[in-house]
Protein backbone atom coordinates (compact mmCIF):
# COMPACT_ATOMS: atom_id res chain seq x y z
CA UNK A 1 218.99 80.75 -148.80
CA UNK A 2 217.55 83.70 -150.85
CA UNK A 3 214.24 85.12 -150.97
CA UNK A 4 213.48 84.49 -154.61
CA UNK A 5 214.46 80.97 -153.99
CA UNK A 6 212.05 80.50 -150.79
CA UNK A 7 208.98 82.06 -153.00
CA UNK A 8 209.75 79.26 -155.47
CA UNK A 9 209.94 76.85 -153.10
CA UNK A 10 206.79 77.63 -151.62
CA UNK A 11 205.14 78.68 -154.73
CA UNK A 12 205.90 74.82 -155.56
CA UNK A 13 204.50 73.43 -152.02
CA UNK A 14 201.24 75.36 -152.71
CA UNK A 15 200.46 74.41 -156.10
CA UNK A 16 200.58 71.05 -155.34
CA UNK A 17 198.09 71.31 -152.06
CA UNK A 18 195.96 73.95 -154.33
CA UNK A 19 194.69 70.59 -156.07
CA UNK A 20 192.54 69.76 -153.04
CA UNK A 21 188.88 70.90 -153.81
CA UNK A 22 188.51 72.55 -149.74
CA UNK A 23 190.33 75.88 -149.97
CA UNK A 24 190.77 75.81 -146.31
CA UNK A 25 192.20 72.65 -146.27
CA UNK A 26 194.74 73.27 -148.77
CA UNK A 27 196.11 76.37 -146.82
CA UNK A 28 196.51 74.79 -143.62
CA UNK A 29 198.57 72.14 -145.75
CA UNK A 30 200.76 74.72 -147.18
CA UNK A 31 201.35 75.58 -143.41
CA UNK A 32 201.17 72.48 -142.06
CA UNK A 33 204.39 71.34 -145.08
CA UNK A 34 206.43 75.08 -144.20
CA UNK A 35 206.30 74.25 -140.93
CA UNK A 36 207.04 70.92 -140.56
CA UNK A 37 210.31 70.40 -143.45
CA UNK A 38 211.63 74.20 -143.60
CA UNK A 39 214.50 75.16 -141.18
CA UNK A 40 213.84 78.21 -138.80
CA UNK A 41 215.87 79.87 -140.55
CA UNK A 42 214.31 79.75 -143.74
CA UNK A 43 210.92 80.59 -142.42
CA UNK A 44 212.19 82.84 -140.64
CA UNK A 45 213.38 84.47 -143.81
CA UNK A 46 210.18 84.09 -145.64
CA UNK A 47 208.08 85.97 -142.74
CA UNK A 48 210.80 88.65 -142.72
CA UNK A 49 210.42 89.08 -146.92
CA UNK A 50 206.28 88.84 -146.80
CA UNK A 51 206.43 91.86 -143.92
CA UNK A 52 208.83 93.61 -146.07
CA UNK A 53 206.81 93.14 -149.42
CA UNK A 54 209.22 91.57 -151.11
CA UNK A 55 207.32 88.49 -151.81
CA UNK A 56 206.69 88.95 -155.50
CA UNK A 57 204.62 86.26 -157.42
CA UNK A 58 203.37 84.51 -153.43
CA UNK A 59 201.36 81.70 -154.71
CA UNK A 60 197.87 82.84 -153.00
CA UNK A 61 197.34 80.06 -150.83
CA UNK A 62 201.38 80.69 -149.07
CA UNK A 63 199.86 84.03 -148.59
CA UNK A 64 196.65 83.27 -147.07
CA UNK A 65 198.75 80.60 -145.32
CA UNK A 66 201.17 83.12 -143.39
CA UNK A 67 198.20 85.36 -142.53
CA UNK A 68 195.95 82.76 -141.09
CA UNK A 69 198.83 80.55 -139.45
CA UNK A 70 201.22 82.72 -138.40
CA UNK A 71 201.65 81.38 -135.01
CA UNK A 72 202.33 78.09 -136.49
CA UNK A 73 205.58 79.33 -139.18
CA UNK A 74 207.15 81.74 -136.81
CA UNK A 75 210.17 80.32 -135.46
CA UNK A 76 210.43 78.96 -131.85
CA UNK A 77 212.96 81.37 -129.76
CA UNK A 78 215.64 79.21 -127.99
CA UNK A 79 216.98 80.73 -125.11
């Protein structure tokens, strides 16, 4: 997976949770979606970009969603 692609991706995920009127609740749903059906991996990825400041265009609520549920994206260590 590439960066650019994972933006879009969640750009897509967020715009269609920004639709609920409760900010809030529309940020933990971006979370809630990124955690839940993204491989490790690919959040992995994402986290890496967003520290790096390569995550051009971040729909607002994916970045309000990696700063206030952080805990919740980062990838589980296995081992």
């Amino acid at each position: 997976m590439n960066l650019p692609k994972l933006v879009t991706m969640a750009n897509q995920i967020a715009s269609f949770f920004a639709t609920d009127p409760d900010r809030q609740a529309g940020v933990a749903s971006t979370a809630n979606h990124i955690q839940k059906f993204w491989e490790p991996r690919m959040r992995k990825e994402l986290l890496a970009g967003f520290d790096a400041g390569k995550c051009e265009g971040l729909h607002e609520l994916v970045v309000a969603a990696v700063q206030q549920h952080r805990a919740q994206l980062e990838p589980i260590a296995v081992g």
